[in-house]
PDB file of N, CA and C in Angstrom:
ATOM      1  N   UNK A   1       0.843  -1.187   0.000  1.00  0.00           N
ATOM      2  CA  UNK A   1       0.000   0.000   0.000  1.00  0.00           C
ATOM      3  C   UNK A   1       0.885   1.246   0.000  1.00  0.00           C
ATOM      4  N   UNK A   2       0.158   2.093  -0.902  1.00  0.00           N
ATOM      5  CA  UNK A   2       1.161   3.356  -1.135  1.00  0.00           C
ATOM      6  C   UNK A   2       0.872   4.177  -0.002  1.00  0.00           C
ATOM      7  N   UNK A   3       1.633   4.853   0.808  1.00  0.00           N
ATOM      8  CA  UNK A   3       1.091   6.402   1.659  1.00  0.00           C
ATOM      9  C   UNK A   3       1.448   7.833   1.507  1.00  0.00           C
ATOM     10  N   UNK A   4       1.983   7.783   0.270  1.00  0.00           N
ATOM     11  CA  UNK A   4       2.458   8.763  -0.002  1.00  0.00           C
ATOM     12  C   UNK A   4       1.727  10.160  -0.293  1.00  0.00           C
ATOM     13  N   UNK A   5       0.276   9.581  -0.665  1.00  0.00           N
ATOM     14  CA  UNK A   5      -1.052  11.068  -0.329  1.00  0.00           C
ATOM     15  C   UNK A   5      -1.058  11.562   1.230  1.00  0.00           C
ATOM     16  N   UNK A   6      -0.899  10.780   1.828  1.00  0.00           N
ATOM     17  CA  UNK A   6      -1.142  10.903   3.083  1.00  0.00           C
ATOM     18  C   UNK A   6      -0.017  12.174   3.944  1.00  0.00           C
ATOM     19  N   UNK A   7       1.543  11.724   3.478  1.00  0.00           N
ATOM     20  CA  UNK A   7       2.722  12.322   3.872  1.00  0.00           C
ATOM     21  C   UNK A   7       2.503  13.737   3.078  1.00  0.00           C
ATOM     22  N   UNK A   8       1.719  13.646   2.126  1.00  0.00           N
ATOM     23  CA  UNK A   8       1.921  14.949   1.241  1.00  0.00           C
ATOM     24  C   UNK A   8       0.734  16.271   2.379  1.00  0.00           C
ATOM     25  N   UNK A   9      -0.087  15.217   2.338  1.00  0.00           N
ATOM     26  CA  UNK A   9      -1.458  16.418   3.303  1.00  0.00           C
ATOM     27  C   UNK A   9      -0.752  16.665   4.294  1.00  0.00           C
ATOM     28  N   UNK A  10       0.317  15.577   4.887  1.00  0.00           N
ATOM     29  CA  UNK A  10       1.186  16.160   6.298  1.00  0.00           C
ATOM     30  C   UNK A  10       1.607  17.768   6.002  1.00  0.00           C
ATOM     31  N   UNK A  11       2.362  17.240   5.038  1.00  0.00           N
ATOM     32  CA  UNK A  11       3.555  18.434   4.720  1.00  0.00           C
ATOM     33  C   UNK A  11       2.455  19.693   4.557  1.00  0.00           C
ATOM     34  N   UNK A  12       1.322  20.085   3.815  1.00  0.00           N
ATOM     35  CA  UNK A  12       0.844  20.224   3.897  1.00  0.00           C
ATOM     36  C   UNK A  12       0.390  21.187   4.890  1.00  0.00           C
ATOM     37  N   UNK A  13      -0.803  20.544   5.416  1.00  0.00           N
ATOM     38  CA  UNK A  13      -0.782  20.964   6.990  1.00  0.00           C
ATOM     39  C   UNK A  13       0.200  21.793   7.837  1.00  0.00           C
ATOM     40  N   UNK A  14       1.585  20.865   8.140  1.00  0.00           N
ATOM     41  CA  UNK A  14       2.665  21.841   8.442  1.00  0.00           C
ATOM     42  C   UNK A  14       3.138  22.986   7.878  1.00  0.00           C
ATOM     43  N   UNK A  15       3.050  23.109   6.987  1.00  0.00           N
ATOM     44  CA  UNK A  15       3.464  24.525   6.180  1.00  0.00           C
ATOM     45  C   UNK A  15       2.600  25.810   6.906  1.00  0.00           C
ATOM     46  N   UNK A  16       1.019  24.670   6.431  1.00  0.00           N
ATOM     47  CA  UNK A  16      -0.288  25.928   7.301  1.00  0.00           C
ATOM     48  C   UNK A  16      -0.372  26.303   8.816  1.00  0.00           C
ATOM     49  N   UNK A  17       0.591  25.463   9.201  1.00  0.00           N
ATOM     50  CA  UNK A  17       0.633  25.616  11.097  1.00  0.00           C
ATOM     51  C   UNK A  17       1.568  26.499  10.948  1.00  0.00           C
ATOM     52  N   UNK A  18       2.681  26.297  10.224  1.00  0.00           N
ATOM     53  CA  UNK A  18       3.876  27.270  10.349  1.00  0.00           C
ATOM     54  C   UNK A  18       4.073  28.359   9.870  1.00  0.00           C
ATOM     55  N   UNK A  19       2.589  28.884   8.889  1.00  0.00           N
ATOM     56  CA  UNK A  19       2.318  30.143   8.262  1.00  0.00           C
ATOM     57  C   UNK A  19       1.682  30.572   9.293  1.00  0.00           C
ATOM     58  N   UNK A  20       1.294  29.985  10.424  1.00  0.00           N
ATOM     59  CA  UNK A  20       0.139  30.643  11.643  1.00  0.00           C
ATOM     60  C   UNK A  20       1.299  30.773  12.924  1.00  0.00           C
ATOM     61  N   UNK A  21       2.347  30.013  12.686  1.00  0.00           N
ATOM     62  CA  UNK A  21       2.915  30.455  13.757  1.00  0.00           C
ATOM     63  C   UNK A  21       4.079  31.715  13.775  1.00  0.00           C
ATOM     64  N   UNK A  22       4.520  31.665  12.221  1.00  0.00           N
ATOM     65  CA  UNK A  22       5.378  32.868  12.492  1.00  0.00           C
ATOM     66  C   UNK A  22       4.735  34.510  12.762  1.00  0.00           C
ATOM     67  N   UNK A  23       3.436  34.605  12.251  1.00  0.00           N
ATOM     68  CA  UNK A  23       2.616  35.638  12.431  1.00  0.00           C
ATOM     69  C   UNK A  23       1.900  35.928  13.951  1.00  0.00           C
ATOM     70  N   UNK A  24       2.115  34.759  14.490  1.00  0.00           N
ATOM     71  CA  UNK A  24       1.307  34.680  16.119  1.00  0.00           C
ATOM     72  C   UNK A  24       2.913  35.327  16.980  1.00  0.00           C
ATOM     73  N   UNK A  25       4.460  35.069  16.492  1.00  0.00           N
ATOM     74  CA  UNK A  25       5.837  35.255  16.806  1.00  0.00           C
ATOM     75  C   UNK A  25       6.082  33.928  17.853  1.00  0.00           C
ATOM     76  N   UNK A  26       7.422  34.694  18.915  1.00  0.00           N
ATOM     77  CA  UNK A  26       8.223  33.497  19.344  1.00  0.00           C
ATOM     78  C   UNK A  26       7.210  32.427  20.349  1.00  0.00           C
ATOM     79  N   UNK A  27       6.382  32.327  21.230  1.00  0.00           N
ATOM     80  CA  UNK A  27       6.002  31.934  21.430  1.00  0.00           C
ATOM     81  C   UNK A  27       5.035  30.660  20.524  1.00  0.00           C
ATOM     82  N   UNK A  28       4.632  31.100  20.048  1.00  0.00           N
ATOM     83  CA  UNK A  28       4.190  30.074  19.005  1.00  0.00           C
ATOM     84  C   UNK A  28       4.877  29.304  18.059  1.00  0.00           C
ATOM     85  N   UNK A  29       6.567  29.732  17.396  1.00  0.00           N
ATOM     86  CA  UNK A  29       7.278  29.522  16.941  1.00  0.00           C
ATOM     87  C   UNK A  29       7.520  28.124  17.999  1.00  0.00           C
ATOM     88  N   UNK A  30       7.371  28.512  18.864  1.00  0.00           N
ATOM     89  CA  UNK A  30       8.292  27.405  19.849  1.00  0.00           C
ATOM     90  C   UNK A  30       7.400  25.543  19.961  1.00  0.00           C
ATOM     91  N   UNK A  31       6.005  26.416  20.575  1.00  0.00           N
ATOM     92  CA  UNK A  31       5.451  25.537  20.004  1.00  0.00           C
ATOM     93  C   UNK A  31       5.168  24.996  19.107  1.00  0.00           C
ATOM     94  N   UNK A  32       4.981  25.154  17.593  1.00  0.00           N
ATOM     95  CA  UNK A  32       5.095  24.912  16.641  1.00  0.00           C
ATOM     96  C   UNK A  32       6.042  23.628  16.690  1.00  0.00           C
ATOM     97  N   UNK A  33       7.481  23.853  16.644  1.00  0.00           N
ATOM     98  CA  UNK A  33       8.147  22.864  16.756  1.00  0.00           C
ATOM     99  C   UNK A  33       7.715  21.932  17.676  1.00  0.00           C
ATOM    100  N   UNK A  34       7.755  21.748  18.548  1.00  0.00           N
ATOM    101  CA  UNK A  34       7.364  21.238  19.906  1.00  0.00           C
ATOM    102  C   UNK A  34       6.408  19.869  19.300  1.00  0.00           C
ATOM    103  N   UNK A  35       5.145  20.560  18.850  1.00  0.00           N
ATOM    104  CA  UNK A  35       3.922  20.021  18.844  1.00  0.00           C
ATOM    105  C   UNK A  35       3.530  19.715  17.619  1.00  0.00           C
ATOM    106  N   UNK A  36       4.341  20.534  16.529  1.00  0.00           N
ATOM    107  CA  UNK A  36       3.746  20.329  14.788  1.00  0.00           C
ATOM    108  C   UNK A  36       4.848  19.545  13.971  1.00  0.00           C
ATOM    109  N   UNK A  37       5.830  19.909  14.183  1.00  0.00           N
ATOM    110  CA  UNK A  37       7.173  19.575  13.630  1.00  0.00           C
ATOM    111  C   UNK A  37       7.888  18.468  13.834  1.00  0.00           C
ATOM    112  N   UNK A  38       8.096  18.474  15.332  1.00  0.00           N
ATOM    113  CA  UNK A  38       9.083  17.106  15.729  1.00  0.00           C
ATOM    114  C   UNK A  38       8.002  15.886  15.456  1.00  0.00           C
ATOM    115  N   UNK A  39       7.037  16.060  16.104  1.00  0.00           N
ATOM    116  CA  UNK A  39       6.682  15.054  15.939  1.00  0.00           C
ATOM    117  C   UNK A  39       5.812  14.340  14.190  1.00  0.00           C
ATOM    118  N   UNK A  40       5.835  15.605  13.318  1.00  0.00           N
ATOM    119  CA  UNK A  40       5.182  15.295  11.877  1.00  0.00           C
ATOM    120  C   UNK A  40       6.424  14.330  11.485  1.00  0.00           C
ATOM    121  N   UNK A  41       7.768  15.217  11.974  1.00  0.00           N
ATOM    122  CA  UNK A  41       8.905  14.520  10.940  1.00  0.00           C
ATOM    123  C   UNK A  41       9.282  12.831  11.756  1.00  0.00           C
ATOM    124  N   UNK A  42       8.856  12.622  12.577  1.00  0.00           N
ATOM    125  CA  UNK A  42       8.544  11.541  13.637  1.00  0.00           C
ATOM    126  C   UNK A  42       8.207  10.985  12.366  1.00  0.00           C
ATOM    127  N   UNK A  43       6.843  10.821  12.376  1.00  0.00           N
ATOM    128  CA  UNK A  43       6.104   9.927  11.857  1.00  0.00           C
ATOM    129  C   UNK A  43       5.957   9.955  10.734  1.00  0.00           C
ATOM    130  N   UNK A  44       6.444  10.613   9.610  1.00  0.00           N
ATOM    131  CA  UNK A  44       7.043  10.937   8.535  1.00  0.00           C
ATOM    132  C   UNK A  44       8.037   9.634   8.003  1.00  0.00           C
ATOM    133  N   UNK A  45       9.451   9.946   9.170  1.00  0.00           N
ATOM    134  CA  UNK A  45      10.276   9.326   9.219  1.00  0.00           C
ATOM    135  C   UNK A  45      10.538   7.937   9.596  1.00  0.00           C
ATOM    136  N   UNK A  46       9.318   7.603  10.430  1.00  0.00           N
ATOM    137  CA  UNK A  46       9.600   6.255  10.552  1.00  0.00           C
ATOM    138  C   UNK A  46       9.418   4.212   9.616  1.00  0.00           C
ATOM    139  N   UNK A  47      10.251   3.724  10.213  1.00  0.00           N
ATOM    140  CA  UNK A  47      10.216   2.673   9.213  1.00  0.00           C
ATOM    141  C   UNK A  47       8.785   2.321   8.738  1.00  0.00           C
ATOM    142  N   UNK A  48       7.875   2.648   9.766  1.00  0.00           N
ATOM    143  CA  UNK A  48       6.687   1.965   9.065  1.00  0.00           C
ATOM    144  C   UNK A  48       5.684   3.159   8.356  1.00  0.00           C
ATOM    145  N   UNK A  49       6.657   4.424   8.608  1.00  0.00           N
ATOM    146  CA  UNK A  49       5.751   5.778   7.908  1.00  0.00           C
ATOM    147  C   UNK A  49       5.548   5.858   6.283  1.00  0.00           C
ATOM    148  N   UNK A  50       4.870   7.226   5.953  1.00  0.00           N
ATOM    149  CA  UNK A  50       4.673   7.133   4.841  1.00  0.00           C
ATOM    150  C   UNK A  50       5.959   7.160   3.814  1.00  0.00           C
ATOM    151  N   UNK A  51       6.922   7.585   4.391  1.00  0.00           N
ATOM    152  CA  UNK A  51       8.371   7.785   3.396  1.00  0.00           C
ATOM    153  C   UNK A  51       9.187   6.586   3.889  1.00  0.00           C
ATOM    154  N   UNK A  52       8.788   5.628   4.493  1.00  0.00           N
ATOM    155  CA  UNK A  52       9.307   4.396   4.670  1.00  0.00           C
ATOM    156  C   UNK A  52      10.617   4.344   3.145  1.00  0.00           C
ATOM    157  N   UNK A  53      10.078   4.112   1.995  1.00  0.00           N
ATOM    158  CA  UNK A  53      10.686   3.929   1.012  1.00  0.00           C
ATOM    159  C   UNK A  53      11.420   4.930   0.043  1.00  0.00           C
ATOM    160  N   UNK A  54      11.622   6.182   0.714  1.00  0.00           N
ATOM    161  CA  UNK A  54      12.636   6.568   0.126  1.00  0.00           C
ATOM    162  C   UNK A  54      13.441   6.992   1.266  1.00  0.00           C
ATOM    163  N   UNK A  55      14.623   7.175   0.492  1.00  0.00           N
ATOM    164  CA  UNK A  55      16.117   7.311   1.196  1.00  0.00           C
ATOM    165  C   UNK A  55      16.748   8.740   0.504  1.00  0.00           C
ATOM    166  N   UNK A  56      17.853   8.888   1.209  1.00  0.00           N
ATOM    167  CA  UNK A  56      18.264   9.926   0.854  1.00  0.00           C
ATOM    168  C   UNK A  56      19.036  10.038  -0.504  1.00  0.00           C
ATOM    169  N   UNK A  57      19.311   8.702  -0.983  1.00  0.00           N
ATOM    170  CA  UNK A  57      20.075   8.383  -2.308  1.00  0.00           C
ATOM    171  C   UNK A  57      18.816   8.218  -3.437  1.00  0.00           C
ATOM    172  N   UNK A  58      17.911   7.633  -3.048  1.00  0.00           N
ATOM    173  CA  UNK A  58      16.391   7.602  -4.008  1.00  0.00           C
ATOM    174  C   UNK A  58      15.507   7.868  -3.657  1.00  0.00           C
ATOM    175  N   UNK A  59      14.588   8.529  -4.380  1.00  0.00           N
ATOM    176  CA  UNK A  59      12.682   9.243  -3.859  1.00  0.00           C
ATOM    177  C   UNK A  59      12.257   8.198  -4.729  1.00  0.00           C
ATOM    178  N   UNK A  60      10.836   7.494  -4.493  1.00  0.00           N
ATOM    179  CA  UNK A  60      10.274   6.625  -4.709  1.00  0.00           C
ATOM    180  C   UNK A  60       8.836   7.211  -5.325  1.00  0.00           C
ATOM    181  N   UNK A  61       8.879   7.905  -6.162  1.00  0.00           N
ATOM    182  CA  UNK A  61       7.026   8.498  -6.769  1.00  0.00           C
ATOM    183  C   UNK A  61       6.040   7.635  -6.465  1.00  0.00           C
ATOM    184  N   UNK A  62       4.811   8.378  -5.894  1.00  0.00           N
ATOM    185  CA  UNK A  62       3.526   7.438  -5.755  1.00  0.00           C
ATOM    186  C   UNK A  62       2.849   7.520  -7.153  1.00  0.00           C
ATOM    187  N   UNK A  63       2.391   6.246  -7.964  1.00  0.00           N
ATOM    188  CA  UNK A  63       1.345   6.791  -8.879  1.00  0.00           C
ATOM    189  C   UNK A  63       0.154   7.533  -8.585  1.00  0.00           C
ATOM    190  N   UNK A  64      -0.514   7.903  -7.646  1.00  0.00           N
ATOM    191  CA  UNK A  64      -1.372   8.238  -6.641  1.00  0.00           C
ATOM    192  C   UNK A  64      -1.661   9.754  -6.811  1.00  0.00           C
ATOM    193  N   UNK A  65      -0.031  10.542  -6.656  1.00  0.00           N
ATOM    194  CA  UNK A  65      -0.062  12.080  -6.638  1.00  0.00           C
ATOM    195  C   UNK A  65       0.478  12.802  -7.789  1.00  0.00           C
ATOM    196  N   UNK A  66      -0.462  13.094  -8.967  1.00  0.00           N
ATOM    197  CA  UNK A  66      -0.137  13.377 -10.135  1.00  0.00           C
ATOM    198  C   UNK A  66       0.700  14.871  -9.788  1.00  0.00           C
ATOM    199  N   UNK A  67       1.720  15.560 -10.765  1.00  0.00           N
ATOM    200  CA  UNK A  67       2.136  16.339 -10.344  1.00  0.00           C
ATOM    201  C   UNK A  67       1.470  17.865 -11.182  1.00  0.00           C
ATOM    202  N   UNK A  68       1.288  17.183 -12.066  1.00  0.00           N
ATOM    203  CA  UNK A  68      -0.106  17.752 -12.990  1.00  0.00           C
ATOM    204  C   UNK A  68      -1.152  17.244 -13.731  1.00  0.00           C
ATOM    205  N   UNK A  69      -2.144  17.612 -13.873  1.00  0.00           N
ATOM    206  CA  UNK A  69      -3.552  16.882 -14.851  1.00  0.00           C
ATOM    207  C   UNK A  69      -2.726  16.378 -15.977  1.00  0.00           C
ATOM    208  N   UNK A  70      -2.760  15.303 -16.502  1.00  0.00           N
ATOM    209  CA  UNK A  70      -2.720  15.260 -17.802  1.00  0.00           C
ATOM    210  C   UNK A  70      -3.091  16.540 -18.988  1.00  0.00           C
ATOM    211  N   UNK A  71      -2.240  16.172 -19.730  1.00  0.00           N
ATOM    212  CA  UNK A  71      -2.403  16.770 -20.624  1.00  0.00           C
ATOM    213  C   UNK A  71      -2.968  18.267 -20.260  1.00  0.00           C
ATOM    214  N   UNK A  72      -2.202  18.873 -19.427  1.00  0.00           N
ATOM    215  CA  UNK A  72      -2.460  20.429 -19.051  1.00  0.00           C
ATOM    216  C   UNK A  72      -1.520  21.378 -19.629  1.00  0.00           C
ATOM    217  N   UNK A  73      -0.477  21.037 -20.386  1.00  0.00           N
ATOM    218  CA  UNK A  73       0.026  22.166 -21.293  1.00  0.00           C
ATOM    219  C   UNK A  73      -0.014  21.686 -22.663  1.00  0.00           C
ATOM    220  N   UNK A  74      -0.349  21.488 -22.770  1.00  0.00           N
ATOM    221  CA  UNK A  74      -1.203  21.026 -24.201  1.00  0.00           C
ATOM    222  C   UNK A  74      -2.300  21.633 -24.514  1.00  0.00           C
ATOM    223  N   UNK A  75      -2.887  22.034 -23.909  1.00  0.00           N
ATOM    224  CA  UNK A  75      -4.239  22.691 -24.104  1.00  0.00           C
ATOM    225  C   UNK A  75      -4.159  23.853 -24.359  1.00  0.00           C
ATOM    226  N   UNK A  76      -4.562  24.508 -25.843  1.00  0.00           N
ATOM    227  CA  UNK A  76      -4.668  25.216 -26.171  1.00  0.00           C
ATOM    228  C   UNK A  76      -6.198  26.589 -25.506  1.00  0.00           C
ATOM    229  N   UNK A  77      -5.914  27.510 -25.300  1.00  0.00           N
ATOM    230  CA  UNK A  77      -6.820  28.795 -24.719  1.00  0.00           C
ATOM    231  C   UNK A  77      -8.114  29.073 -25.925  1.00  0.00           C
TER     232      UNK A  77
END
């Protein structure tokens, strides 16, 4: 089973916690890490997580997460 949709909504998500925390400043910054971060890249990272299968020498593509529609520059206006 692929999980690689799954790791992507992570990342995701984290970006949107971490666009809310630099605007809230240090306090929230802190937490942020604490509570959004260590533990996303936790479970991210682990053997049985969604990036189980790639390494730092190979990324492993899901067929799952297109990176664009088909045939989207092709299409003429």
């Amino acid at each position: 089973m692929v999980r690689t949709p799954r790791a992507v909504t992570m990342l995701w998500l984290l970006r949107g916690a971490w666009l809310e925390a630099v605007i809230q400043g240090r306090p929230a910054l802190l937490a942020y890490f604490r509570d959004c971060y260590y533990p996303t890249l936790r479970f991210l990272s682990d053997p049985q997580g969604p990036l189980h299968a790639c390494t730092a020498e190979e990324h492993k593509d899901s067929p799952f997460v297109p990176v664009y529609p088909a045939g989207w520059f092709t299409q003429t206006p």
